[in-house]
PDB file of N, CA and C in Angstrom:
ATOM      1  N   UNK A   1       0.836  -1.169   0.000  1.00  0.00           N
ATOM      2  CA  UNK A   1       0.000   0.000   0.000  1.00  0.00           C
ATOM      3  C   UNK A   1       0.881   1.232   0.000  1.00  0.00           C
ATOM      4  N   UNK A   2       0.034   2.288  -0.924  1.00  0.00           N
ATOM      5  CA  UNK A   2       0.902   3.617  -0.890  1.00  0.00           C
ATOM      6  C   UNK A   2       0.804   4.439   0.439  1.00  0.00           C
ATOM      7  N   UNK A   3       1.931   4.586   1.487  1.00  0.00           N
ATOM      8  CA  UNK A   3       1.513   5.336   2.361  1.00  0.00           C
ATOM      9  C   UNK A   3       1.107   6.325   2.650  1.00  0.00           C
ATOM     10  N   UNK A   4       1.326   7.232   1.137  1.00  0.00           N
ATOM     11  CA  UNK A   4       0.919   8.378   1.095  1.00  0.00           C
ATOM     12  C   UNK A   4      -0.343   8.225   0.561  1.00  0.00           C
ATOM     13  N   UNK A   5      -1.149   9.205   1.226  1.00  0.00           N
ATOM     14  CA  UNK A   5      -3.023   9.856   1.076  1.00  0.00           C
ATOM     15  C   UNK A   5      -2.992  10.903   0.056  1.00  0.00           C
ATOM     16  N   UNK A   6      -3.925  10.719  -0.969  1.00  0.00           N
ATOM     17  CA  UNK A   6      -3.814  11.864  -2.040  1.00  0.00           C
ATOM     18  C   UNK A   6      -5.416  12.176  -1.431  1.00  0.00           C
ATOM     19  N   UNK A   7      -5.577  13.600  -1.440  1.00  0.00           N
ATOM     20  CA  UNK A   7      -6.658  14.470  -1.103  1.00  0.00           C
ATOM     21  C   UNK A   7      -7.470  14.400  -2.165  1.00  0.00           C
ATOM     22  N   UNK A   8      -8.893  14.337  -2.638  1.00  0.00           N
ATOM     23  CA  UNK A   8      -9.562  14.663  -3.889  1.00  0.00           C
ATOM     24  C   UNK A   8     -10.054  15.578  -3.518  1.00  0.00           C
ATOM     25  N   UNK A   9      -9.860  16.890  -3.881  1.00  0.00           N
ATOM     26  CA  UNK A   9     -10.859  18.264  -3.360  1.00  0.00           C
ATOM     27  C   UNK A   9     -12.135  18.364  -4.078  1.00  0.00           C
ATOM     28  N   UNK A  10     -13.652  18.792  -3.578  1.00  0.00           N
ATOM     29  CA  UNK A  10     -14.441  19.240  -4.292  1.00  0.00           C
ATOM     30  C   UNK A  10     -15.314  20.091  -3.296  1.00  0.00           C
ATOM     31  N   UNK A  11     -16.156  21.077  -4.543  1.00  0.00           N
ATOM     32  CA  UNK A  11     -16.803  21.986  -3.681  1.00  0.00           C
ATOM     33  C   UNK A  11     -18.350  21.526  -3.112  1.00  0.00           C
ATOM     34  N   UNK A  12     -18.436  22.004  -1.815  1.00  0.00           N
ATOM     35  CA  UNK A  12     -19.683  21.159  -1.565  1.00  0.00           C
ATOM     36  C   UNK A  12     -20.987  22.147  -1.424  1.00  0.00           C
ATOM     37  N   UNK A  13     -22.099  21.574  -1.868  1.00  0.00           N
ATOM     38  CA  UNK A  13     -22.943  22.247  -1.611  1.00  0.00           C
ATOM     39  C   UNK A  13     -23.651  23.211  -0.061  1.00  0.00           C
ATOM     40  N   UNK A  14     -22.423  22.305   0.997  1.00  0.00           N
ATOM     41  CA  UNK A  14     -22.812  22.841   2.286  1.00  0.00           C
ATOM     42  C   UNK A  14     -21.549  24.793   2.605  1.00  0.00           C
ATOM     43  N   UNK A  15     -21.512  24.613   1.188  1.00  0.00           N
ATOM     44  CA  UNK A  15     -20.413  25.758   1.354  1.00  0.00           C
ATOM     45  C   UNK A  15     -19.169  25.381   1.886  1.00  0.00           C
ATOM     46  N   UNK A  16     -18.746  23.809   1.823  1.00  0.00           N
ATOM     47  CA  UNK A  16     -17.290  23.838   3.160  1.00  0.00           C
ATOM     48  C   UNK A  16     -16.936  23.281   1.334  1.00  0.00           C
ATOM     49  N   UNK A  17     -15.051  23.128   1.556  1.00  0.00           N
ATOM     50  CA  UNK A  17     -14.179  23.032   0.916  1.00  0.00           C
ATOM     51  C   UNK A  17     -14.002  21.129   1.405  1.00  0.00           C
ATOM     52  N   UNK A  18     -14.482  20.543   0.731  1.00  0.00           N
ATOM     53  CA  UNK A  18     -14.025  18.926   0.923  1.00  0.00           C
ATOM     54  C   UNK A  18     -13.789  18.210   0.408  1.00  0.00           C
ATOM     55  N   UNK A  19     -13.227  16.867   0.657  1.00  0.00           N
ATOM     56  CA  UNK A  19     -11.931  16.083   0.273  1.00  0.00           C
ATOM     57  C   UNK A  19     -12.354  14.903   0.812  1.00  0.00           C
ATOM     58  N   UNK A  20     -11.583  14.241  -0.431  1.00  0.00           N
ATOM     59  CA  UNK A  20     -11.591  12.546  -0.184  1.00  0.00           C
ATOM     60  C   UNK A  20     -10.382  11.844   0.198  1.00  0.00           C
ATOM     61  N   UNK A  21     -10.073  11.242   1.248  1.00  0.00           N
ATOM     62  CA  UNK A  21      -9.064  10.478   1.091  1.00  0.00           C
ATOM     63  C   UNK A  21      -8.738   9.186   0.391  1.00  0.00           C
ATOM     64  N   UNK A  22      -7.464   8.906  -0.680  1.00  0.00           N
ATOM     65  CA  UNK A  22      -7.344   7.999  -1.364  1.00  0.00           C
ATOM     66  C   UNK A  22      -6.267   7.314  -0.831  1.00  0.00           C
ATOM     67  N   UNK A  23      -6.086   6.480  -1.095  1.00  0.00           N
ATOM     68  CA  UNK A  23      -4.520   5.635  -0.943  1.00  0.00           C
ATOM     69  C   UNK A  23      -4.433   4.567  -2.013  1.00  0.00           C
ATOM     70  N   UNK A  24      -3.150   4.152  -2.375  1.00  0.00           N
ATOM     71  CA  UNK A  24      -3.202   2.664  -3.655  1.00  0.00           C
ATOM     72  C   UNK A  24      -2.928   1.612  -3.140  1.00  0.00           C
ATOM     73  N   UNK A  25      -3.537   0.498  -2.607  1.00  0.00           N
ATOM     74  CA  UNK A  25      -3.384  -0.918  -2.261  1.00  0.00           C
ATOM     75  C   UNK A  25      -3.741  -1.786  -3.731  1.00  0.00           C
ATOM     76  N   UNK A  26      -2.348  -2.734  -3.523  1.00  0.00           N
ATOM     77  CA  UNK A  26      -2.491  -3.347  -4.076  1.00  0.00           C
ATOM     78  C   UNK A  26      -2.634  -3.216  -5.815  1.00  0.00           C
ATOM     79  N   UNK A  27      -2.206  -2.225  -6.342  1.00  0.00           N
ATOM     80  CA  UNK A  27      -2.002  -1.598  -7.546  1.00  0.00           C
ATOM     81  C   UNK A  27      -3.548  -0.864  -7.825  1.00  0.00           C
ATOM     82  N   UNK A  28      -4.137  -0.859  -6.888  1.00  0.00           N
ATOM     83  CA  UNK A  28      -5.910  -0.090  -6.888  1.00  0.00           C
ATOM     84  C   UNK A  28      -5.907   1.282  -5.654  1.00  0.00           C
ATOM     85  N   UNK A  29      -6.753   2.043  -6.505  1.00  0.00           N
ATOM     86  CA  UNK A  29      -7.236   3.215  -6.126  1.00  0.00           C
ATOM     87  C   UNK A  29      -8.195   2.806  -5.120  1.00  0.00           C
ATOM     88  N   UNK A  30      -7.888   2.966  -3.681  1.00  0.00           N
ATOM     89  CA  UNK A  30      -8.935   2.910  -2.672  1.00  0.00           C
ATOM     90  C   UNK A  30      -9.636   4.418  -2.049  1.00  0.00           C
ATOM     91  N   UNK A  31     -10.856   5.030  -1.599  1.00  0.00           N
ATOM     92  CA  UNK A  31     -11.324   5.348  -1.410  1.00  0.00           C
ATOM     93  C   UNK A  31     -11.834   5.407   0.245  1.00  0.00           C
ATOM     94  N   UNK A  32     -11.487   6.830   0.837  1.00  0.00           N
ATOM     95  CA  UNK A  32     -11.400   6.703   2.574  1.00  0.00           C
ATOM     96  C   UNK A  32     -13.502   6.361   2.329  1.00  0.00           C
ATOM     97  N   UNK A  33     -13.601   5.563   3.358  1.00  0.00           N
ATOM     98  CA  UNK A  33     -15.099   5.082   3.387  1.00  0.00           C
ATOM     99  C   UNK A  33     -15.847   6.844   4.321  1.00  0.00           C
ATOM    100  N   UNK A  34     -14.917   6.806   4.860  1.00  0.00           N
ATOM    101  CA  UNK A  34     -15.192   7.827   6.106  1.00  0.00           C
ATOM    102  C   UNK A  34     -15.842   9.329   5.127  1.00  0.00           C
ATOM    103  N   UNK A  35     -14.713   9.120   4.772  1.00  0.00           N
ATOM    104  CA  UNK A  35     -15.321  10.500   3.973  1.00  0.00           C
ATOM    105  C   UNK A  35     -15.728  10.540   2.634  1.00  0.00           C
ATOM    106  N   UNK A  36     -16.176   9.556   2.365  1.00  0.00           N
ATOM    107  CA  UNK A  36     -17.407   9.397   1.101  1.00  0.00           C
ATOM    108  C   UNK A  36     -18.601   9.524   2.121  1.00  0.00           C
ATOM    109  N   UNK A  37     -19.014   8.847   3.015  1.00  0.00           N
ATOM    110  CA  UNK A  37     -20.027   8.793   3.909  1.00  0.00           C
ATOM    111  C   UNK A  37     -20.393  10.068   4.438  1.00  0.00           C
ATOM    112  N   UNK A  38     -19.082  10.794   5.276  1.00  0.00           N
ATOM    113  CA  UNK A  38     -19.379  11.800   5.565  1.00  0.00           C
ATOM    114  C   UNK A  38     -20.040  12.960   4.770  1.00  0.00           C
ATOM    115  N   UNK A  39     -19.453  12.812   3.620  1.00  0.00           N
ATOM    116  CA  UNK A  39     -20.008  13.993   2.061  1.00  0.00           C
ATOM    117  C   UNK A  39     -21.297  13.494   1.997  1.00  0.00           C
ATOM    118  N   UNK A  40     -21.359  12.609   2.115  1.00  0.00           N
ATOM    119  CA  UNK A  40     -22.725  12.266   1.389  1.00  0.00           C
ATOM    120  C   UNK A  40     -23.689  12.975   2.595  1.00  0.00           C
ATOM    121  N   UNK A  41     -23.340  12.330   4.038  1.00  0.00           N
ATOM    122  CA  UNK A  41     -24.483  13.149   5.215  1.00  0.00           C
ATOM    123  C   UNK A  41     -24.319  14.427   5.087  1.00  0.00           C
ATOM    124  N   UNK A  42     -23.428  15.020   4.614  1.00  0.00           N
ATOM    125  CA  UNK A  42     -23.583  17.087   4.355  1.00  0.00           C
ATOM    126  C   UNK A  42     -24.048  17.380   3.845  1.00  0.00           C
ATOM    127  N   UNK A  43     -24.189  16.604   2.322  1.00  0.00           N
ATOM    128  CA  UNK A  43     -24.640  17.142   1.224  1.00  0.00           C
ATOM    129  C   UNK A  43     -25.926  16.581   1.572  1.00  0.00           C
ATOM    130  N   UNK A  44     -26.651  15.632   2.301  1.00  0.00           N
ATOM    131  CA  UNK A  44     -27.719  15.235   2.297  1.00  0.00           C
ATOM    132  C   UNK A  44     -28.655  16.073   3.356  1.00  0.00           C
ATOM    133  N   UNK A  45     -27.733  16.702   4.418  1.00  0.00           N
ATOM    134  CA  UNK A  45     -28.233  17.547   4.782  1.00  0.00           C
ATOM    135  C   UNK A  45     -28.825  19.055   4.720  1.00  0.00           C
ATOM    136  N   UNK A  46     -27.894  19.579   3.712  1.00  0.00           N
ATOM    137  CA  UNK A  46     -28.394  20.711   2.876  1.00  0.00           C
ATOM    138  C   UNK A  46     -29.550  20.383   1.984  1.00  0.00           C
ATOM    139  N   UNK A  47     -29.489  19.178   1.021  1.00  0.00           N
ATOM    140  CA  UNK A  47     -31.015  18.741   0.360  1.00  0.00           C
ATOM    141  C   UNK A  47     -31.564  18.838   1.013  1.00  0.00           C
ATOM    142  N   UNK A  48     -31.814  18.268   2.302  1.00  0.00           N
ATOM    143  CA  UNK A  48     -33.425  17.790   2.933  1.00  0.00           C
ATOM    144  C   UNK A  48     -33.197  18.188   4.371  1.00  0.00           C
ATOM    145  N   UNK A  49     -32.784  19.387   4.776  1.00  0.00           N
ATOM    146  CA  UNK A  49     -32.499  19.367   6.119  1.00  0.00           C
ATOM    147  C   UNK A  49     -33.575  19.594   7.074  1.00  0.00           C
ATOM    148  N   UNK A  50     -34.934  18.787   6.483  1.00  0.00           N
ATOM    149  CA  UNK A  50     -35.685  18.625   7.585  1.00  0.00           C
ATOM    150  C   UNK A  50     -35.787  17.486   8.032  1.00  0.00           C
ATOM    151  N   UNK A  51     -35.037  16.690   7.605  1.00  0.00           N
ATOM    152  CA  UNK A  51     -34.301  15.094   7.546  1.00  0.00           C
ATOM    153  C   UNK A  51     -33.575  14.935   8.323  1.00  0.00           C
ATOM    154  N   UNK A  52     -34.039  13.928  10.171  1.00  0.00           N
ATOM    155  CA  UNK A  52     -33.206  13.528  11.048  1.00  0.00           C
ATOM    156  C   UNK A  52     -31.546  12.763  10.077  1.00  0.00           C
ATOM    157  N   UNK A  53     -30.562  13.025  10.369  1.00  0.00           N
ATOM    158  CA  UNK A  53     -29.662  12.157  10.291  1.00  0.00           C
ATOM    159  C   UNK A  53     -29.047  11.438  11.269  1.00  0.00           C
ATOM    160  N   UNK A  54     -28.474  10.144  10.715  1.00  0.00           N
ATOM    161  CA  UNK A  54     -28.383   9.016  11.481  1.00  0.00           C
ATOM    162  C   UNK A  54     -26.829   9.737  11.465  1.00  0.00           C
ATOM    163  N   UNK A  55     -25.797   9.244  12.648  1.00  0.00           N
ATOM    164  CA  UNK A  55     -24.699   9.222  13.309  1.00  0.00           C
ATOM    165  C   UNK A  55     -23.799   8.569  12.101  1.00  0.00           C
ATOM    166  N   UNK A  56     -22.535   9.319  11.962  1.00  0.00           N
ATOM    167  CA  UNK A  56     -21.557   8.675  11.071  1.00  0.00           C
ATOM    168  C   UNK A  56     -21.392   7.690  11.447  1.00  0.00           C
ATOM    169  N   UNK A  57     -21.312   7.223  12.381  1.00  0.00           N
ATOM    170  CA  UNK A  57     -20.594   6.068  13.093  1.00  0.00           C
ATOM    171  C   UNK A  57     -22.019   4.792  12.652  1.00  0.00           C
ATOM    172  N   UNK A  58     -23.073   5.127  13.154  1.00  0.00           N
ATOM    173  CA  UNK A  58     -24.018   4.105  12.665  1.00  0.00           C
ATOM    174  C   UNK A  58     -24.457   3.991  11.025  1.00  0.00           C
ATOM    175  N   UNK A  59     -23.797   5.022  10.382  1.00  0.00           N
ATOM    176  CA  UNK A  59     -23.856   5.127   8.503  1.00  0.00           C
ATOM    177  C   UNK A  59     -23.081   4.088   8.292  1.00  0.00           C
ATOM    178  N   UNK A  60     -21.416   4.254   8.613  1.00  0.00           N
ATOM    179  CA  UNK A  60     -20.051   3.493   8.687  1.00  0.00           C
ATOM    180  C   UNK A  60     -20.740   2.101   8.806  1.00  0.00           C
ATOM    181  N   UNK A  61     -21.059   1.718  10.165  1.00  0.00           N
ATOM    182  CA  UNK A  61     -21.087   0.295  10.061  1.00  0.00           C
ATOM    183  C   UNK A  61     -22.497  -0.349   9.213  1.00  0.00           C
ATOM    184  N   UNK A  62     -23.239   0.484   8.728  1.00  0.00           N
ATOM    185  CA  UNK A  62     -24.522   0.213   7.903  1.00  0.00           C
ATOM    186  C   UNK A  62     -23.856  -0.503   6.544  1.00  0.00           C
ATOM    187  N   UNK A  63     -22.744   0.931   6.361  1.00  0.00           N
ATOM    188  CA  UNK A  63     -22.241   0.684   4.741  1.00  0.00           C
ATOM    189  C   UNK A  63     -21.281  -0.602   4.993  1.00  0.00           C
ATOM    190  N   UNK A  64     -20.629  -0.623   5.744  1.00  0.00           N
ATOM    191  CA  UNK A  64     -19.097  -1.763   5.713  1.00  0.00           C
ATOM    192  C   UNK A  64     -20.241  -3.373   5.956  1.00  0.00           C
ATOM    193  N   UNK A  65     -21.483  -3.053   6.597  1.00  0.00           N
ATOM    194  CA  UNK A  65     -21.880  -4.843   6.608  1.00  0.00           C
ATOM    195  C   UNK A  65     -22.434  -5.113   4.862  1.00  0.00           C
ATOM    196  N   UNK A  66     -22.727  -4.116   4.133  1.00  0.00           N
ATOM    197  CA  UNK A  66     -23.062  -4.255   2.653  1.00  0.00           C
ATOM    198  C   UNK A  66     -22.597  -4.497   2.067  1.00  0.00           C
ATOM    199  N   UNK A  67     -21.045  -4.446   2.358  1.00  0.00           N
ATOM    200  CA  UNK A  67     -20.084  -4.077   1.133  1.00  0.00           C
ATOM    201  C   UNK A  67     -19.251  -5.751   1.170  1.00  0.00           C
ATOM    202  N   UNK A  68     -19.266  -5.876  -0.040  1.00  0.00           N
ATOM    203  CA  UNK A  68     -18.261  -7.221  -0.183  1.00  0.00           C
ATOM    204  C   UNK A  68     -16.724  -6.928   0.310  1.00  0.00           C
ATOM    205  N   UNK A  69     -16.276  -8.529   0.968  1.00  0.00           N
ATOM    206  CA  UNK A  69     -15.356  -8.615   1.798  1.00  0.00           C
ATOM    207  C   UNK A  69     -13.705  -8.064   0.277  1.00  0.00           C
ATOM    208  N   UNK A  70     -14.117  -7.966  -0.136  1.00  0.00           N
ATOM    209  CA  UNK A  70     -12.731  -7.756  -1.623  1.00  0.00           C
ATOM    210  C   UNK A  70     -13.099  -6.061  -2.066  1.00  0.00           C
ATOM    211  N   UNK A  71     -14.107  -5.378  -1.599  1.00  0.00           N
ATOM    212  CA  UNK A  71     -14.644  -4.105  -1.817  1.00  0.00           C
ATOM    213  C   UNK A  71     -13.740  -3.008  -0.577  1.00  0.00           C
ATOM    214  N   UNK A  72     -13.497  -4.004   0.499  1.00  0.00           N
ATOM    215  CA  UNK A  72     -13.021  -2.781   1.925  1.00  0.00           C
ATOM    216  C   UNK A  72     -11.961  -3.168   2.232  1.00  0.00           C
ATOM    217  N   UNK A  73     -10.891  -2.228   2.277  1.00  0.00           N
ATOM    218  CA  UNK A  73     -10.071  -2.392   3.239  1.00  0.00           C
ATOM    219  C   UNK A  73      -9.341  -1.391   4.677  1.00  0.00           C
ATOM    220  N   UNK A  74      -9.185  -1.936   5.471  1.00  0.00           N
ATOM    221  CA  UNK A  74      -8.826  -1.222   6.943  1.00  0.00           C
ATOM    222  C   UNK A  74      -7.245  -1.429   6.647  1.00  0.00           C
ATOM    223  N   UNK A  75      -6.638  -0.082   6.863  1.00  0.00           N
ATOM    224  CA  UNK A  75      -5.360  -0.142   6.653  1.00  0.00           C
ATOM    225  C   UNK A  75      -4.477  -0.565   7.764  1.00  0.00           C
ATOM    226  N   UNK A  76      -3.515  -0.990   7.758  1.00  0.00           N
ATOM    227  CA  UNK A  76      -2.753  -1.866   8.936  1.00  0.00           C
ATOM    228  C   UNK A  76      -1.840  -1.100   9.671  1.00  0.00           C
ATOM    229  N   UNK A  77      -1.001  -0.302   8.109  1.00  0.00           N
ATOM    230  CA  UNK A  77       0.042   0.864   8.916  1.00  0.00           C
ATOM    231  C   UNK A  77       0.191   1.926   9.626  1.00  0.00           C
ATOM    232  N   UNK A  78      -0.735   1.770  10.917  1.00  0.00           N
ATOM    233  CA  UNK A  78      -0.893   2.856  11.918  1.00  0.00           C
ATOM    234  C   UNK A  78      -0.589   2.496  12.922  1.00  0.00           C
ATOM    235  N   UNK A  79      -0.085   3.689  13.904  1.00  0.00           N
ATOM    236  CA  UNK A  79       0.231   3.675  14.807  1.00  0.00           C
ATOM    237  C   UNK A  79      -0.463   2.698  15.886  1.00  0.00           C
ATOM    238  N   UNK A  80      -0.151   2.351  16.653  1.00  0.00           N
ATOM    239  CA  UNK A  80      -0.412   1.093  17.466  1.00  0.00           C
ATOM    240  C   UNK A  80      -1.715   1.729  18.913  1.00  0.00           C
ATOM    241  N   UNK A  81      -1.186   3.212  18.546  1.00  0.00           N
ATOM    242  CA  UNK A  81      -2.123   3.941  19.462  1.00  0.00           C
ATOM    243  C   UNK A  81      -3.711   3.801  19.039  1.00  0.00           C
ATOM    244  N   UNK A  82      -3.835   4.191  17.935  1.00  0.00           N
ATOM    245  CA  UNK A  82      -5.028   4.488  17.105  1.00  0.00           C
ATOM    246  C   UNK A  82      -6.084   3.165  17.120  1.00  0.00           C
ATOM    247  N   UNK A  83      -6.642   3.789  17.567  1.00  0.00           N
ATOM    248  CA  UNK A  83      -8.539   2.746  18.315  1.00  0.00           C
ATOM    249  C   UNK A  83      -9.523   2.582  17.395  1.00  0.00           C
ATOM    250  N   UNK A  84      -9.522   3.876  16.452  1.00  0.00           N
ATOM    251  CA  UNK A  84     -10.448   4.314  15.803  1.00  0.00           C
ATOM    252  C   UNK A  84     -10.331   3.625  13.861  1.00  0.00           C
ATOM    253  N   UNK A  85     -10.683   2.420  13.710  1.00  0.00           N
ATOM    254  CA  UNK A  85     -10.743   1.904  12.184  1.00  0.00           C
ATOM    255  C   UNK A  85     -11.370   2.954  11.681  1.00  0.00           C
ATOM    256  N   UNK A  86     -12.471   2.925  11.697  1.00  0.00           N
ATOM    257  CA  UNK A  86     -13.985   4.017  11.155  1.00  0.00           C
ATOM    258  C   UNK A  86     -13.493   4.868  10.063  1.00  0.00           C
ATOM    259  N   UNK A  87     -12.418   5.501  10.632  1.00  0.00           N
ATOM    260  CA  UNK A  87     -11.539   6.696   9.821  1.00  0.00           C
ATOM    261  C   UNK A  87     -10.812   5.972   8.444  1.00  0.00           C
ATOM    262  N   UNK A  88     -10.069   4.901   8.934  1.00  0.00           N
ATOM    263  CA  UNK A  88      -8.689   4.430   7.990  1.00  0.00           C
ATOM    264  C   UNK A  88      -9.801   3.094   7.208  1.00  0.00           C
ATOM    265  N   UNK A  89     -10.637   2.889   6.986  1.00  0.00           N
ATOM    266  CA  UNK A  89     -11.386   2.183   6.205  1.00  0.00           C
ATOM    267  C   UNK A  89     -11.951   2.477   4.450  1.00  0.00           C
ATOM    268  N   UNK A  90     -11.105   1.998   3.914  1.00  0.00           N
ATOM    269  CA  UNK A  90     -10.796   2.518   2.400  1.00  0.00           C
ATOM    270  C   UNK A  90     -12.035   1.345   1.587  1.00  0.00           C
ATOM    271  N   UNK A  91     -12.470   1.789   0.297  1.00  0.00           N
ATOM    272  CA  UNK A  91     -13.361   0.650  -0.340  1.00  0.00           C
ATOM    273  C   UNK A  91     -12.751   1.324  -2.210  1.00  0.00           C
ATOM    274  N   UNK A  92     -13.118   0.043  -2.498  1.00  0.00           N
ATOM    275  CA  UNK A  92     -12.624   0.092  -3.893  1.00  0.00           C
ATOM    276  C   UNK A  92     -13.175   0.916  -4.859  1.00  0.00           C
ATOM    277  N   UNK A  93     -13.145   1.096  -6.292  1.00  0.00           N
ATOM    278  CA  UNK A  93     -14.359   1.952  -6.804  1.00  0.00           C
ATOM    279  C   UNK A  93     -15.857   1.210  -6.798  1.00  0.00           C
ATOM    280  N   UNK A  94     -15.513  -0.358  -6.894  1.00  0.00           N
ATOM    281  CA  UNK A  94     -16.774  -0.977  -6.462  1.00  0.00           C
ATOM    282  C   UNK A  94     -17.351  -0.723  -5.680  1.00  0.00           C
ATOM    283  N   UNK A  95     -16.676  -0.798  -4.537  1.00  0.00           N
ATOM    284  CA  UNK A  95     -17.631  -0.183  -3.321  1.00  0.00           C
ATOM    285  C   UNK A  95     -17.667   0.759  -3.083  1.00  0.00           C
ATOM    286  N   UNK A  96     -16.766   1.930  -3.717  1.00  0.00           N
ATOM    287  CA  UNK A  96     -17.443   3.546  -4.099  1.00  0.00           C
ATOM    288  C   UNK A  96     -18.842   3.259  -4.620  1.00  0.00           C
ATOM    289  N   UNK A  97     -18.711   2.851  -6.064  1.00  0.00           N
ATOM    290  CA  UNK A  97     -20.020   2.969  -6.296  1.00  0.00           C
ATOM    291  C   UNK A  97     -21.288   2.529  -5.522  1.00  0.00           C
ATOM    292  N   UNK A  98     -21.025   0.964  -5.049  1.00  0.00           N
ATOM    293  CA  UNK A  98     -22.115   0.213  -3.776  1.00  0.00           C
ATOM    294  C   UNK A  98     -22.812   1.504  -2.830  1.00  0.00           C
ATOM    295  N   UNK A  99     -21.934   2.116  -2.055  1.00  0.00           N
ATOM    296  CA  UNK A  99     -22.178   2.845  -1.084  1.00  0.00           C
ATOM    297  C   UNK A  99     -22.799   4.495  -1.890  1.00  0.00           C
ATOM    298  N   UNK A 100     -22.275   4.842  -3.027  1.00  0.00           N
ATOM    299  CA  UNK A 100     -23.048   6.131  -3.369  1.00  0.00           C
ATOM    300  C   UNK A 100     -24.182   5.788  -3.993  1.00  0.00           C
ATOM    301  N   UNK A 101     -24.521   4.685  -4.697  1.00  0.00           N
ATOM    302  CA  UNK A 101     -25.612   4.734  -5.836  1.00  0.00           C
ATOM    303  C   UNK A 101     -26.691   3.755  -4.531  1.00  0.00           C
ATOM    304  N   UNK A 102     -26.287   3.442  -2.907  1.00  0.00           N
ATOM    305  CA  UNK A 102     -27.116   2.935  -2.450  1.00  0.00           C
ATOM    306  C   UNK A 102     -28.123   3.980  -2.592  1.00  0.00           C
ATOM    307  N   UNK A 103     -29.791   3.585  -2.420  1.00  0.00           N
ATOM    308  CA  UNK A 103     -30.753   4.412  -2.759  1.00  0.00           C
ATOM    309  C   UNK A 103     -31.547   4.818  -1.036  1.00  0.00           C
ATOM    310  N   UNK A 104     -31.119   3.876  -0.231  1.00  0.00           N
ATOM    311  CA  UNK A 104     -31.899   3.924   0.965  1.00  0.00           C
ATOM    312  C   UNK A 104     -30.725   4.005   1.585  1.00  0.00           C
ATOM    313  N   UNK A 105     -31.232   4.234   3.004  1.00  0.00           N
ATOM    314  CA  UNK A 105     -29.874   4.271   4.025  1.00  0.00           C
ATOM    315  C   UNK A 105     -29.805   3.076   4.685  1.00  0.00           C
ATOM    316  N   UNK A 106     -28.329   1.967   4.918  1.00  0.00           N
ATOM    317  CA  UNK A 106     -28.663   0.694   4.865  1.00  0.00           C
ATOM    318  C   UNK A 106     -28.986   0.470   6.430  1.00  0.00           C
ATOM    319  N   UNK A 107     -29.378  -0.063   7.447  1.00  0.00           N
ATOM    320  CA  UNK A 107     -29.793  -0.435   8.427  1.00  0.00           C
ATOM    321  C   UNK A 107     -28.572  -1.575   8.710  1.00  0.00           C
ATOM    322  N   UNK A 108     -27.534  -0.967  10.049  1.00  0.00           N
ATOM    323  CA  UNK A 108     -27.143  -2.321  10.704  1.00  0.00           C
ATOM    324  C   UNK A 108     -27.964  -3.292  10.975  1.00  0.00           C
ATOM    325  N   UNK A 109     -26.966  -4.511  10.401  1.00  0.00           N
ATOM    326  CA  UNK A 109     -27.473  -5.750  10.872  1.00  0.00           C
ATOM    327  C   UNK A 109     -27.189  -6.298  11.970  1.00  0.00           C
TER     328      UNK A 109
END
């Protein structure tokens, strides 16, 4: 895996300046899960913000039980301190697409 994170900048409809984290495993373009998810609850909140939203943390594990086991990966090379997967959880463009073109919001199982 590439240790270095390439930023994808884009402008968001919530007015903030945001970014995707990428990294290359395995000769593939992975995709931070965290912050595809997160964009999506901002931007979903400016659409419909009379629309309770559900907790990143309960989005995260909605999307990662959907997603095929060859679609995600949790990166290994971190510090020994760090508790928090949620963040360092990358998915392929497959499971880019899985998780954006989902149509409902998926319900932990």
């Amino acid at each position: 895996m590439s240790l270095s994170e390439v930023l994808l900048p884009y402008d968001s409809a919530a007015g903030e300046e945001e970014g995707i984290r990428t990294v290359t495993y395995d000769g593939k373009l992975h995709f931070s899960l965290y912050d595809v998810v997160r964009a999506i609850q901002r931007e979903n909140s400016v659409l419909d913000p009379d629309k309770n939203s559900k907790s990143i943390i309960t989005l995260l594990k909605a999307h990662i039980t959907h997603l095929l086991p060859r679609e995600i990966h949790t990166r290994t090379d971190l510090p020994e301190n760090l508790d928090q997967a949620y963040p360092n959880t990358y998915v392929t463009k497959a499971g880019l697409l899985r998780v954006v073109y989902c149509r409902i919001t998926p319900q932990p199982v």
